[in-house]
C-alpha atoms as a PDB file:
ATOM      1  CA  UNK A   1     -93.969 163.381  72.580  1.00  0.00           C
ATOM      2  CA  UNK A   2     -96.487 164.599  75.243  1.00  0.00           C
ATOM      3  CA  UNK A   3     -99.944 165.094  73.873  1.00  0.00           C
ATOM      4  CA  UNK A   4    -101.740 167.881  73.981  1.00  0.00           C
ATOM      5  CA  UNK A   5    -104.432 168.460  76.419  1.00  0.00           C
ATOM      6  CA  UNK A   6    -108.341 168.357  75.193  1.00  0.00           C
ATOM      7  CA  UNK A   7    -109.656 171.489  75.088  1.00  0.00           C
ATOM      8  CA  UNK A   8    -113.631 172.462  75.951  1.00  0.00           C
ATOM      9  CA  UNK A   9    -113.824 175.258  72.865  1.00  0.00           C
ATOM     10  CA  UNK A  10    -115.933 178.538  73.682  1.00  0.00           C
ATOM     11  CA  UNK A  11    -115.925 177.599  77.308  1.00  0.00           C
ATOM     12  CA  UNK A  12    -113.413 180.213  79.848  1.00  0.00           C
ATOM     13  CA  UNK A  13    -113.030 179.909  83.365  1.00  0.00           C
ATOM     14  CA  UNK A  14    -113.072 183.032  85.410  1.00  0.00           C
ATOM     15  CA  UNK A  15    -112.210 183.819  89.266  1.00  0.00           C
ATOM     16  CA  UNK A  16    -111.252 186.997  90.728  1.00  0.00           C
ATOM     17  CA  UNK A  17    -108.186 187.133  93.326  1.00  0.00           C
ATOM     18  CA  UNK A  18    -106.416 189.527  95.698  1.00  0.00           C
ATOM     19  CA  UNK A  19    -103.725 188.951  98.117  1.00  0.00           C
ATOM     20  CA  UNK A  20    -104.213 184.896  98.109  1.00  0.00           C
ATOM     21  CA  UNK A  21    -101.185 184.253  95.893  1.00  0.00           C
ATOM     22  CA  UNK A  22    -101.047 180.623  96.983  1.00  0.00           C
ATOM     23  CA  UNK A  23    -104.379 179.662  96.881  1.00  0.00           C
ATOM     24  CA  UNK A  24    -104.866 181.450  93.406  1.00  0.00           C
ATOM     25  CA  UNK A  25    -101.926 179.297  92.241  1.00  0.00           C
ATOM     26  CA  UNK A  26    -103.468 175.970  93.519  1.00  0.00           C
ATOM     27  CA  UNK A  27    -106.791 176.617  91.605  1.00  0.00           C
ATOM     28  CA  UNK A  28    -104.530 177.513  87.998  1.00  0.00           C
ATOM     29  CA  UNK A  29    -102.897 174.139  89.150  1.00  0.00           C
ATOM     30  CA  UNK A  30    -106.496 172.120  88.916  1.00  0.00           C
ATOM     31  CA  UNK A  31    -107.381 173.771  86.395  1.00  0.00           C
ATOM     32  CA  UNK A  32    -104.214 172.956  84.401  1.00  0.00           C
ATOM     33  CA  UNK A  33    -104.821 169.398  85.459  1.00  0.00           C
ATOM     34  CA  UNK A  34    -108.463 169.125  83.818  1.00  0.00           C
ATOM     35  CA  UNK A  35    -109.140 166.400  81.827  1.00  0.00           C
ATOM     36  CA  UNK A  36    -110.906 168.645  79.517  1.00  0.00           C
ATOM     37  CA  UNK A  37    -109.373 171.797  80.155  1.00  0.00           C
ATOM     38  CA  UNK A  38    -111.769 175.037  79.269  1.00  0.00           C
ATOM     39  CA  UNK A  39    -110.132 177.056  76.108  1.00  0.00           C
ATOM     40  CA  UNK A  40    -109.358 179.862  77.972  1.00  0.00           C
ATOM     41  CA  UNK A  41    -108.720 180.954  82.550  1.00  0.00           C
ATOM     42  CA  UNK A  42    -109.373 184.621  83.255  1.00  0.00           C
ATOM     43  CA  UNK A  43    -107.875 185.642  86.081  1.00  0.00           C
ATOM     44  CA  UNK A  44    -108.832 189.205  87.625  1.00  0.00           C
ATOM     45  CA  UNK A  45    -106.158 190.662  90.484  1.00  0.00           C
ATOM     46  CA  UNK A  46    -108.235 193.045  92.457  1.00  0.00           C
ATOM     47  CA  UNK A  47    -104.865 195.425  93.055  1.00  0.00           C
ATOM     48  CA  UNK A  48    -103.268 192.713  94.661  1.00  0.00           C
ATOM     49  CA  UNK A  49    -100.064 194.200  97.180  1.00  0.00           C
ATOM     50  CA  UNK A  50     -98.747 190.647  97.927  1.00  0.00           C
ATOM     51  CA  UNK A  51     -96.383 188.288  95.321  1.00  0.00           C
ATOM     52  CA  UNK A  52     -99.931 187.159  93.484  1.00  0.00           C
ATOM     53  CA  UNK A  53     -98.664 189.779  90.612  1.00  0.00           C
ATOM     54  CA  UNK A  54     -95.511 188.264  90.147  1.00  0.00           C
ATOM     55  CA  UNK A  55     -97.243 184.859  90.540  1.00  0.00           C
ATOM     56  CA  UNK A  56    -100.204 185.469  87.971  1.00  0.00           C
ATOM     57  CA  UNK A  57     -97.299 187.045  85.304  1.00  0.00           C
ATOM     58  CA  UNK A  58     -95.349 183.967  85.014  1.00  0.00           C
ATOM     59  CA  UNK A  59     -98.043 181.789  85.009  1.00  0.00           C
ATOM     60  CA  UNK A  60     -99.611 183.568  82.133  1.00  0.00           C
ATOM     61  CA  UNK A  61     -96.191 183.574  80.447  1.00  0.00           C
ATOM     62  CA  UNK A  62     -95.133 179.987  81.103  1.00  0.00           C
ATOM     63  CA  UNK A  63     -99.163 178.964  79.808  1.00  0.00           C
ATOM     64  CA  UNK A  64     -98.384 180.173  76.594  1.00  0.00           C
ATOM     65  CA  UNK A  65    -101.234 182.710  77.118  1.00  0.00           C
ATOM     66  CA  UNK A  66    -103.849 180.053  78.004  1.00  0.00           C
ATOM     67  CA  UNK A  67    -104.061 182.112  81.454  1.00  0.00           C
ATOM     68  CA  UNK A  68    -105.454 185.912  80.878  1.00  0.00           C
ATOM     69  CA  UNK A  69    -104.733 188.014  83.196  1.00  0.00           C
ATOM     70  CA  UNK A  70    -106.483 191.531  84.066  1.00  0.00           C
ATOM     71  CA  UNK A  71    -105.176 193.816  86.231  1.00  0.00           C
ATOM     72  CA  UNK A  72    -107.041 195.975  88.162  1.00  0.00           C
ATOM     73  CA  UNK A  73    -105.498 199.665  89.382  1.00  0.00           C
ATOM     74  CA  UNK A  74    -108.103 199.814  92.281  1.00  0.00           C
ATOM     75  CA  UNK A  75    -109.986 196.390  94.372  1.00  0.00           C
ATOM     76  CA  UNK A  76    -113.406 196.062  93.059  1.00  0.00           C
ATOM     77  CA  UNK A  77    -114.638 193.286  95.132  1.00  0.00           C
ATOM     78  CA  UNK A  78    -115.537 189.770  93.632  1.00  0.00           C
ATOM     79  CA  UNK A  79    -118.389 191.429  91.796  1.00  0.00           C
ATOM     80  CA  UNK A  80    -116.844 193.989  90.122  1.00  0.00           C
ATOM     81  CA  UNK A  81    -113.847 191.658  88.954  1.00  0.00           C
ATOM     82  CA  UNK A  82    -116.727 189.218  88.198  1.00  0.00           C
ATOM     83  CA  UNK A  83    -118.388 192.341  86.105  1.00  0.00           C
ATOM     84  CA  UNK A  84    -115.261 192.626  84.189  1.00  0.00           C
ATOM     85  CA  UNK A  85    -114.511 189.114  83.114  1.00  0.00           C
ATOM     86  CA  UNK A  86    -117.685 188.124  82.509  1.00  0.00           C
ATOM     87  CA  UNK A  87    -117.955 191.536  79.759  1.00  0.00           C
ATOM     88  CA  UNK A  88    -114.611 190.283  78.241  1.00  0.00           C
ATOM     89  CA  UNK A  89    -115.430 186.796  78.042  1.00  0.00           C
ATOM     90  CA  UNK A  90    -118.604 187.507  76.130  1.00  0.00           C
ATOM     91  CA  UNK A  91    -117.387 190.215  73.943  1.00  0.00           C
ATOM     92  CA  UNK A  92    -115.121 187.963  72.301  1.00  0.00           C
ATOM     93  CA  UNK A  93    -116.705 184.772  70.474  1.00  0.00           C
ATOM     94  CA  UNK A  94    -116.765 182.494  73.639  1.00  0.00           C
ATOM     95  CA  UNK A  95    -119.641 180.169  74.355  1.00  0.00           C
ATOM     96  CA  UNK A  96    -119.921 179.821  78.030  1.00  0.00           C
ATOM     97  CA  UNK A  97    -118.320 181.260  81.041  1.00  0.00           C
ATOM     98  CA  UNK A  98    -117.538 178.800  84.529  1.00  0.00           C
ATOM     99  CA  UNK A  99    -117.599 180.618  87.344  1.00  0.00           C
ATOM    100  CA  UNK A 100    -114.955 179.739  90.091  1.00  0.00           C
ATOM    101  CA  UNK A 101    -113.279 181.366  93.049  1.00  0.00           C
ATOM    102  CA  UNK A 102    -109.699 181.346  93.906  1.00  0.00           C
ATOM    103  CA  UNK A 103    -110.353 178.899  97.397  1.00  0.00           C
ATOM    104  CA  UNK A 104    -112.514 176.489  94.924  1.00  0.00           C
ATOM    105  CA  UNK A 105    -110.721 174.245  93.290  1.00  0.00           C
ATOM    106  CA  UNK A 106    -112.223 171.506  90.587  1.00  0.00           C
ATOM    107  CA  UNK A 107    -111.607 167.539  90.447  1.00  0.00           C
ATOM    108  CA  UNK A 108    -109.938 166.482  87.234  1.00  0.00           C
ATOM    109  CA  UNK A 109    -112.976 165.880  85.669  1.00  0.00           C
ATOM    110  CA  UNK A 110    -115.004 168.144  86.503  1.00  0.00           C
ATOM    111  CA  UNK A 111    -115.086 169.916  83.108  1.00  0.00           C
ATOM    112  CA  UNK A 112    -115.640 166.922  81.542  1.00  0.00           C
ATOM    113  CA  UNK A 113    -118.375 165.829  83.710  1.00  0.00           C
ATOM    114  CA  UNK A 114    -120.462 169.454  83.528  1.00  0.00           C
ATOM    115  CA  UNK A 115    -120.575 169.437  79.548  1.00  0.00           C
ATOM    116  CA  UNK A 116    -121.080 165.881  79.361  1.00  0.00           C
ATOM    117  CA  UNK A 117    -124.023 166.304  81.046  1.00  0.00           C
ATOM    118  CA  UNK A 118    -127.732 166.254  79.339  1.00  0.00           C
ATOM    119  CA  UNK A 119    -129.070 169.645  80.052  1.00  0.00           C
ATOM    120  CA  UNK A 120    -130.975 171.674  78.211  1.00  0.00           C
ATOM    121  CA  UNK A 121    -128.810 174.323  75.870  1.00  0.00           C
ATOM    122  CA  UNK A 122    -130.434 177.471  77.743  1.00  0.00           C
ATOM    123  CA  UNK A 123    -129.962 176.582  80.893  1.00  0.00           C
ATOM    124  CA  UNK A 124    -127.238 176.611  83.980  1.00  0.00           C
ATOM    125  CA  UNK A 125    -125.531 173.792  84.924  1.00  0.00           C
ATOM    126  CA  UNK A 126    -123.536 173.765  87.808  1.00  0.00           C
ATOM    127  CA  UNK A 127    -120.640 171.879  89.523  1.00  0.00           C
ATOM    128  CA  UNK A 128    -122.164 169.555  93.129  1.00  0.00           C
ATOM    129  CA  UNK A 129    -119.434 172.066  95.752  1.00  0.00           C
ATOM    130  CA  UNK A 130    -118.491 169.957  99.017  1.00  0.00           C
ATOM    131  CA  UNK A 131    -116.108 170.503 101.387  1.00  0.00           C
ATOM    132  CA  UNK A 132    -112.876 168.886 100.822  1.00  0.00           C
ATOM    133  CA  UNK A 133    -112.632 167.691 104.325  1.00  0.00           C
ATOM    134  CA  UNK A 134    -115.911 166.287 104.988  1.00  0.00           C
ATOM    135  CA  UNK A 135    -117.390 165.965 101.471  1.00  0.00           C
ATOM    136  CA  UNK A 136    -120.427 167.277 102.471  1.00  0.00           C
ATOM    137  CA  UNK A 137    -122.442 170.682 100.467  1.00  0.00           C
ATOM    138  CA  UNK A 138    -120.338 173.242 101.148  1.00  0.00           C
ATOM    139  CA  UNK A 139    -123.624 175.233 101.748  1.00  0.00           C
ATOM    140  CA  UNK A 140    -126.855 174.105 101.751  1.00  0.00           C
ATOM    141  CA  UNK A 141    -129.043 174.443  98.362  1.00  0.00           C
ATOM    142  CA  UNK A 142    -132.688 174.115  97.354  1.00  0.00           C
ATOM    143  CA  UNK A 143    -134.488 171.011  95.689  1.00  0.00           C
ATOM    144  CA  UNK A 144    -137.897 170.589  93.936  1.00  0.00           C
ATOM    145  CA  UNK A 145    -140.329 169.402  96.499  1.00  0.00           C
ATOM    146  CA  UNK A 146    -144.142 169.031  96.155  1.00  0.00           C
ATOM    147  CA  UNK A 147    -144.481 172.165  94.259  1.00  0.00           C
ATOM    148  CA  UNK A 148    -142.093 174.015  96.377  1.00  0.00           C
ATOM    149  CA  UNK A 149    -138.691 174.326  97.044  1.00  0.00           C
ATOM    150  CA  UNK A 150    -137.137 171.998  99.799  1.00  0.00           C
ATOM    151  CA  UNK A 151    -134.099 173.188 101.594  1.00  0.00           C
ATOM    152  CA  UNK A 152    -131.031 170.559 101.931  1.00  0.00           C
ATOM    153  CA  UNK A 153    -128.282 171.284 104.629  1.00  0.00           C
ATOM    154  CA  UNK A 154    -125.025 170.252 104.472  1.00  0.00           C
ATOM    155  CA  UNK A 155    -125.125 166.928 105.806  1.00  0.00           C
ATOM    156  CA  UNK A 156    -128.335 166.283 103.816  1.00  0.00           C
ATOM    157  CA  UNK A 157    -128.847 163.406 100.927  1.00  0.00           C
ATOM    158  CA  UNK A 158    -129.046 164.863  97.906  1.00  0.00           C
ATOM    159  CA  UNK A 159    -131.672 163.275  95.516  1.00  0.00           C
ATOM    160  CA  UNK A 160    -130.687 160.333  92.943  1.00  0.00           C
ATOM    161  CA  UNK A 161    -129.360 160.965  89.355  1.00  0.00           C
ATOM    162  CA  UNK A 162    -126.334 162.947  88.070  1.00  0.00           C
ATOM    163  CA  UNK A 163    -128.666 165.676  86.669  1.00  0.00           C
ATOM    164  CA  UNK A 164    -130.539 167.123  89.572  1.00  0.00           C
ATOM    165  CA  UNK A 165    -132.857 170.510  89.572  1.00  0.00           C
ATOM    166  CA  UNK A 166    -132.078 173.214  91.839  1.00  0.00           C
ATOM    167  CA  UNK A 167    -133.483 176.664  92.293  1.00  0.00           C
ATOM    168  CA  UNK A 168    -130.046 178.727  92.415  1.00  0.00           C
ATOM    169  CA  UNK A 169    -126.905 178.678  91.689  1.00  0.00           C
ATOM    170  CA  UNK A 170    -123.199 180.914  91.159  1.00  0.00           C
ATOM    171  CA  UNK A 171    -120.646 178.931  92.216  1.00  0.00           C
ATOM    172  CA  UNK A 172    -119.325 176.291  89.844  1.00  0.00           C
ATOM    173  CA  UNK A 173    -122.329 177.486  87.093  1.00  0.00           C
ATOM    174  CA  UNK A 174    -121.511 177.241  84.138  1.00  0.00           C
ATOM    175  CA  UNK A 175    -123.575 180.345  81.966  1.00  0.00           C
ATOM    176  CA  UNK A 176    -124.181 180.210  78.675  1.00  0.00           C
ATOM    177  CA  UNK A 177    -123.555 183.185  76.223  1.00  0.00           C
ATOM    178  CA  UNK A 178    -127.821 182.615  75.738  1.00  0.00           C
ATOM    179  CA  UNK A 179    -128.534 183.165  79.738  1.00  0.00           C
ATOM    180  CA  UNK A 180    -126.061 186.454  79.808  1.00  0.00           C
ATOM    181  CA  UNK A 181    -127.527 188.126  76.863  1.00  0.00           C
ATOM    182  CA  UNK A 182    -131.292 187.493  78.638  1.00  0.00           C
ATOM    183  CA  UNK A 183    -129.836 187.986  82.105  1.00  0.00           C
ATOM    184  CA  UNK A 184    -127.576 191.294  81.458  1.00  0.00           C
ATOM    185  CA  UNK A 185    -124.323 192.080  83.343  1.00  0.00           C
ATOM    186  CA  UNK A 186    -123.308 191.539  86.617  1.00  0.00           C
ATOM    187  CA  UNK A 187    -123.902 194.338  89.247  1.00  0.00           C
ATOM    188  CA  UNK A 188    -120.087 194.968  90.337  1.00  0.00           C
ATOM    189  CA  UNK A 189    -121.209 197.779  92.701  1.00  0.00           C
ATOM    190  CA  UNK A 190    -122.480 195.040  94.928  1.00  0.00           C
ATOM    191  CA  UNK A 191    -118.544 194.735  95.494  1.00  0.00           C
ATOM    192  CA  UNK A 192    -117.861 191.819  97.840  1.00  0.00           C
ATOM    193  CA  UNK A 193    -120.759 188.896  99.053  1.00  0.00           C
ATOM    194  CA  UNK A 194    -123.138 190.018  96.288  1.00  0.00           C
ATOM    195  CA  UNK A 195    -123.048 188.241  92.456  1.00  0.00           C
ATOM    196  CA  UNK A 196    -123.258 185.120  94.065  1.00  0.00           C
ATOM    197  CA  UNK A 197    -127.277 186.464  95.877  1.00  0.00           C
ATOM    198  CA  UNK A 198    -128.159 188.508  93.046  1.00  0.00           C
ATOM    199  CA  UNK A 199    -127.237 187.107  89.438  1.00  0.00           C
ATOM    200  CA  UNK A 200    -128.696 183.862  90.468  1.00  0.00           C
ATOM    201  CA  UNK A 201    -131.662 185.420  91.300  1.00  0.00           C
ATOM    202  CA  UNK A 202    -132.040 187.311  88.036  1.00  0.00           C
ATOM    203  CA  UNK A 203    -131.527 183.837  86.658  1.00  0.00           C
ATOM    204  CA  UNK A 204    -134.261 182.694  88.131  1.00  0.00           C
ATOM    205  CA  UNK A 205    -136.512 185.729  87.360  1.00  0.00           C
ATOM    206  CA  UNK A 206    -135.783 185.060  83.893  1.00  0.00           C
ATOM    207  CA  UNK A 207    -137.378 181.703  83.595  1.00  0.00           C
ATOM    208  CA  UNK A 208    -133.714 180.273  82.498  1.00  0.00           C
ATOM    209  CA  UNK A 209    -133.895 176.584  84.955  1.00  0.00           C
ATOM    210  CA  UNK A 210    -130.688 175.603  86.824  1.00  0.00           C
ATOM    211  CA  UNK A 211    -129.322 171.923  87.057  1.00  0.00           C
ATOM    212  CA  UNK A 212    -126.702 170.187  89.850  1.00  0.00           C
ATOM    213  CA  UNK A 213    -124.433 168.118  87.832  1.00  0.00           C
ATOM    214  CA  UNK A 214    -123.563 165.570  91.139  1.00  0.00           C
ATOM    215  CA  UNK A 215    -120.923 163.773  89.408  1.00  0.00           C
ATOM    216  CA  UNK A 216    -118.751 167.350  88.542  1.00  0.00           C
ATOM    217  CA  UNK A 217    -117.445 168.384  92.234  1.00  0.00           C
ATOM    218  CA  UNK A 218    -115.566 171.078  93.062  1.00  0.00           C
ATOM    219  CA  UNK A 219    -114.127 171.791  96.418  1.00  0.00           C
ATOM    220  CA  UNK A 220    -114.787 174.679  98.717  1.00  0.00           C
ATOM    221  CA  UNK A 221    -114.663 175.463 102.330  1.00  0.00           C
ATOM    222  CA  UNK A 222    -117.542 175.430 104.320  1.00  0.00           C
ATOM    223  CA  UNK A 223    -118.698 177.830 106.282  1.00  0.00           C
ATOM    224  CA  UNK A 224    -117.555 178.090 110.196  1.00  0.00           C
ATOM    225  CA  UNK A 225    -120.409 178.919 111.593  1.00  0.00           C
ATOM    226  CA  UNK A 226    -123.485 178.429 109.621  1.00  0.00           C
ATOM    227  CA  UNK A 227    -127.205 178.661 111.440  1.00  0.00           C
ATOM    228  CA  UNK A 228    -130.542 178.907 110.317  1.00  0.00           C
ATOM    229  CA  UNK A 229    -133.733 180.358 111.578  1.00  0.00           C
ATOM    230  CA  UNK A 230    -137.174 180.822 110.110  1.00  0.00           C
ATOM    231  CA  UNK A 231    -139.364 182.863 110.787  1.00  0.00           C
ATOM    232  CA  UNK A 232    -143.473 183.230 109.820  1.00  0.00           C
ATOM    233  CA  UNK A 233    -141.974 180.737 106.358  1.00  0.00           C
ATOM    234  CA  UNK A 234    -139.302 183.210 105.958  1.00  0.00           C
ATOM    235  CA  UNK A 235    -136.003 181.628 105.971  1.00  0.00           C
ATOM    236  CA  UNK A 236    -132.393 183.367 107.533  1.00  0.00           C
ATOM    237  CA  UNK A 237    -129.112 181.882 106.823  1.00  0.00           C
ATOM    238  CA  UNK A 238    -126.282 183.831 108.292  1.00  0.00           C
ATOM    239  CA  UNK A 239    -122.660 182.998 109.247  1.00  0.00           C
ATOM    240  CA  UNK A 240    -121.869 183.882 112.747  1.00  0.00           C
ATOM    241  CA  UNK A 241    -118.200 185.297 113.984  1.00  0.00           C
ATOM    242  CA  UNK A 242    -118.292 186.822 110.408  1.00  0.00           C
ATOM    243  CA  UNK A 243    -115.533 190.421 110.574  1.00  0.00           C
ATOM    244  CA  UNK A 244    -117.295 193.394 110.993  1.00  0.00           C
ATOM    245  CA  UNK A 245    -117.030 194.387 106.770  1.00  0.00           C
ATOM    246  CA  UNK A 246    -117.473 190.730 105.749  1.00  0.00           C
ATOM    247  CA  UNK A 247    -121.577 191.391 108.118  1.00  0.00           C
ATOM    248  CA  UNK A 248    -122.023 194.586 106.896  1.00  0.00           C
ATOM    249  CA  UNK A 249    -121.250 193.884 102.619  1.00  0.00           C
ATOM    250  CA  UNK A 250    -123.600 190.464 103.843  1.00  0.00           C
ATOM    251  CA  UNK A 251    -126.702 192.223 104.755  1.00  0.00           C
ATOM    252  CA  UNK A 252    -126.411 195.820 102.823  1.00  0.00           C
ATOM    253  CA  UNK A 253    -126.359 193.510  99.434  1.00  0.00           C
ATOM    254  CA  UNK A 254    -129.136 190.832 100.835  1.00  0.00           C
ATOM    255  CA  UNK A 255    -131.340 193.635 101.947  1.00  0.00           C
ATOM    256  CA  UNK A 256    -130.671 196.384  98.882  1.00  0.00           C
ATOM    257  CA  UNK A 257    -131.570 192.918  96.751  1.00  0.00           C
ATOM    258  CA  UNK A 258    -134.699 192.084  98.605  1.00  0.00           C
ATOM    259  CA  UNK A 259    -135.913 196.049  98.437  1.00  0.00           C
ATOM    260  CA  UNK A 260    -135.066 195.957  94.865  1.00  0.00           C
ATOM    261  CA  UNK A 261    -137.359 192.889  93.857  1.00  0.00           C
ATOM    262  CA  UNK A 262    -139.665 192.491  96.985  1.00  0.00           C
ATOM    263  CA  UNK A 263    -140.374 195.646  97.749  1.00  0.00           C
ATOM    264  CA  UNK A 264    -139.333 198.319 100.942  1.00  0.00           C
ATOM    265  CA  UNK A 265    -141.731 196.280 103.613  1.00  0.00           C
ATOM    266  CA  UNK A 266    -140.008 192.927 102.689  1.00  0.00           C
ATOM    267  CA  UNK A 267    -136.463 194.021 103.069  1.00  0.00           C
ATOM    268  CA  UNK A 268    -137.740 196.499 106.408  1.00  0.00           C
ATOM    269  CA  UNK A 269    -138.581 192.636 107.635  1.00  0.00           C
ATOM    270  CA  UNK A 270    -135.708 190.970 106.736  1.00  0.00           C
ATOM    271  CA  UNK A 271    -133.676 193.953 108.940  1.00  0.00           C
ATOM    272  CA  UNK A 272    -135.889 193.237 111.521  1.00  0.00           C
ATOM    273  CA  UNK A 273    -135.261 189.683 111.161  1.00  0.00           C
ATOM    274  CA  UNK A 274    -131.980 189.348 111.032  1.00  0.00           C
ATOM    275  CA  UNK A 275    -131.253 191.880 113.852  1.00  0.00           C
ATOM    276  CA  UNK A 276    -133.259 188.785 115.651  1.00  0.00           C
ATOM    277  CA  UNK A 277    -130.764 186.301 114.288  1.00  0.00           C
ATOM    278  CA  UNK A 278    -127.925 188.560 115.522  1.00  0.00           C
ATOM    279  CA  UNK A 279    -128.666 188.536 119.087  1.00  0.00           C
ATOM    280  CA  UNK A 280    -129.249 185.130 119.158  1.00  0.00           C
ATOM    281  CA  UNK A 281    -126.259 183.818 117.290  1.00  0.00           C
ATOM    282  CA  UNK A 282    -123.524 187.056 118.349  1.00  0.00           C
ATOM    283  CA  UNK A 283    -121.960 187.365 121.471  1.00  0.00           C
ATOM    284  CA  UNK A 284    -121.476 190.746 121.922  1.00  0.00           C
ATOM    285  CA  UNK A 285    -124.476 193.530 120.666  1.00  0.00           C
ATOM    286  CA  UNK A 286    -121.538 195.905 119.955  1.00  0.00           C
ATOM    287  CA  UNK A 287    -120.165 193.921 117.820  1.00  0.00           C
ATOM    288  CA  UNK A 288    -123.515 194.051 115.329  1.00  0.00           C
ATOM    289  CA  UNK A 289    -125.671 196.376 115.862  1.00  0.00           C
ATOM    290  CA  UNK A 290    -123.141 199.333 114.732  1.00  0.00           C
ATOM    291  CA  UNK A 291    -122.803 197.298 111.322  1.00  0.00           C
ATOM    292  CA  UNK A 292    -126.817 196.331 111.412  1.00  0.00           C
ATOM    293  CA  UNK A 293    -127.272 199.931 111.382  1.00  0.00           C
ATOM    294  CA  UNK A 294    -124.720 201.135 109.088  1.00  0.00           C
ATOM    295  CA  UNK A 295    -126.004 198.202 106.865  1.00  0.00           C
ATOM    296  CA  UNK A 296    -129.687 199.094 106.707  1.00  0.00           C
ATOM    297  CA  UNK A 297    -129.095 202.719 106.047  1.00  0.00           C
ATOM    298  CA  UNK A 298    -126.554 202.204 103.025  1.00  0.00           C
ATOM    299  CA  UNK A 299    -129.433 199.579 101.528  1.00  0.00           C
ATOM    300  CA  UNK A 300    -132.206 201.646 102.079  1.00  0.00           C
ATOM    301  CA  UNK A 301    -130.334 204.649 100.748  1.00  0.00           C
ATOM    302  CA  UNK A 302    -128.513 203.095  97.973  1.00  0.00           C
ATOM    303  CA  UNK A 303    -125.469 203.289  98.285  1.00  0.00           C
ATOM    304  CA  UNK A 304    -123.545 200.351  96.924  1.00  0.00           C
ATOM    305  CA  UNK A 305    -119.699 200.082  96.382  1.00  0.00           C
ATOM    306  CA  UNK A 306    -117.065 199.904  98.473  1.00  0.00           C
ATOM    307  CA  UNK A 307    -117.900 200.418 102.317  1.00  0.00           C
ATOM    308  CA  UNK A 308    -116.497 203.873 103.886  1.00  0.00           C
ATOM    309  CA  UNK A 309    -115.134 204.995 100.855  1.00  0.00           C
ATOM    310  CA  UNK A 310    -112.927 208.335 100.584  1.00  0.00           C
ATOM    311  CA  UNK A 311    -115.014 211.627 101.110  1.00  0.00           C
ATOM    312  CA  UNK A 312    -114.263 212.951  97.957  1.00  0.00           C
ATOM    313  CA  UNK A 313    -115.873 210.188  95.967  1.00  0.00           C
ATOM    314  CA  UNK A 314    -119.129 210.328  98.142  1.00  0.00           C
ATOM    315  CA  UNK A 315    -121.121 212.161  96.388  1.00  0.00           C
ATOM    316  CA  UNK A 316    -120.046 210.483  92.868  1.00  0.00           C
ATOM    317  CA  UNK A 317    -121.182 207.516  94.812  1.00  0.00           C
ATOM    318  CA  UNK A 318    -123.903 207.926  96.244  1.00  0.00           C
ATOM    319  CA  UNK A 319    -125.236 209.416  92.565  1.00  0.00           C
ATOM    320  CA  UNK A 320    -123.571 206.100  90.678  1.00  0.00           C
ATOM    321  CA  UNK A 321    -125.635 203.889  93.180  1.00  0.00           C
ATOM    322  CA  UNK A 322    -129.595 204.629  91.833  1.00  0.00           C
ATOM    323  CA  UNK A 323    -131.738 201.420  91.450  1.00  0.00           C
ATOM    324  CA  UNK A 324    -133.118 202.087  87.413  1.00  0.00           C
END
């Protein structure tokens, strides 16, 4: 008789998927293969056009319903799927939502491992993400240091102890019903490259800490081309060769973020700096400076959602788009 699996009650895992049918089935796979699987997976298709329909529906069915899947009529980006789940999940009488993306993909214990840990009740945990190849941070992250915040790249030692304070995290987090009811909602009309800047930083805002659990790892390509620069103590860490939407949904949400809490001469100086960063790390200007531009005037006008969408929703848009 096989036994049953052990289940982490209240807690749902969430990612958001569209047109990576294969890759969304390897991460049901590791999640399936927990050692303390969560109680619930929500899975959010983004109008998928590829077999990940198909895929999703069977794997729902043959779960016995432990998979959820939502369908979406339209592609909402990562945030807006991430909007949706995230309202579902905390609707119902669930405890705690882990945040994942369909290209990150758990160890078997890395449930186990995040709860286990001792962290306070209102607080994030979060899953250590390395690269599968290398094992190093997929990205790098920031460490208490003297008062300030130390940044660790990829290849960096991370400080002793399983339980290890960092200033942000989305990725792997693990967020309490407490932090979303103090935090609020995600903003979906950030659409793609957005949640994982801004809810953080709301988290943060909010006074709710954020731990590293180093022990709980969960896998997830690095970036190509990462580079840093800094600039008068101001940080810039941008991926080069990025496609031309993949830049612009980059800096419109980084610099509509930074206007938003910093104020219009911060984020005019992060356009100015990352122009900077551009020519140095791009080969070509035409292949930035049409999207810098674009960018910059979208942020400072606010107009979130998808980029270039139809004429006929502009103005619906642009009028949906108002920072409160």
């Amino acid at each position: 008789m096989t036994e049953s699996p052990a289940i982490a009650q209240g807690v749902v895992a969430i990612f958001v998927t569209m047109n990576r049918c294969e890759i969304a089935r390897t991460c049901l796979q590791k999640l399936s293969a927990q050692s303390l699987r969560p109680e619930q997976v929500i899975v959010v298709n983004n109008a998928s056009t590829d077999q990940t329909r198909q895929m999703l529906a069977t794997a729902s069915h043959d779960s016995g319903g432990w998979i959820v899947i939502r369908e979406l009529d339209e592609n909402l980006g990562n945030a807006g799927g991430m909007q949706i789940a995230l309202e579902c999940i905390f609707a119902d009488d669930f405890k705690a939502a882990w945040i994942l993306d369909d290209d990150s993909w758990p160890e078997p214990e890395a449930l186990q491992r995040l709860l286990a840990a001792d962290v306070p009740a209102h607080a994030v945990r979060s899953c250590r993400v390395v690269d599968l190849v290398t094992g190093a941070l997929s990205w790098p992250l920031q460490v208490p240091d003297r008062g300030n915040w130390h940044l660790l790249e990829a290849m960096d030692s991370i400080p002793e102890g399983d339980v290890i304070r960092i200033r942000r995290s989305w990725l792997g987090a693990l967020i309490p019903r407490s932090v979303y009811l103090a935090v609020g909602p995600v903003e979906g009309r950030l659409f793609l490259r957005g949640e994982d800047e801004d809810y953080p930083r709301r988290i943060e805002q909010a006074g709710i800490p954020v731990f590293m659990v180093a022990s709980s790892l969960l896998h997830h390509p690095s970036p190509d081309h990462l580079h840093r620069l800094e600039f008068a103590g101001c940080p810039v860490i941008l991926e080069s060769g990025l496609s031309s939407d993949k830049l612009y949904y980059r800096l419109r949400n980084l610099w509509w973020i930074t206007r938003r809490d910093r104020g219009l001469f911060a984020a005019a100086f992060s356009v100015l700096l990352h122009g900077f960063a551009l020519a140095r790390w791009e080969n070509s200007i035409k292949s930035w400076l049409p999207v810098w531009s674009e960018a910059a005037r979208d942020a400072f006008r606010n107009r979130l959602g998808p980029r270039n969408p139809r004429p006929a929703s502009n103005e619906a848009s642009e009028k949906s788009s108002q920072i409160p």
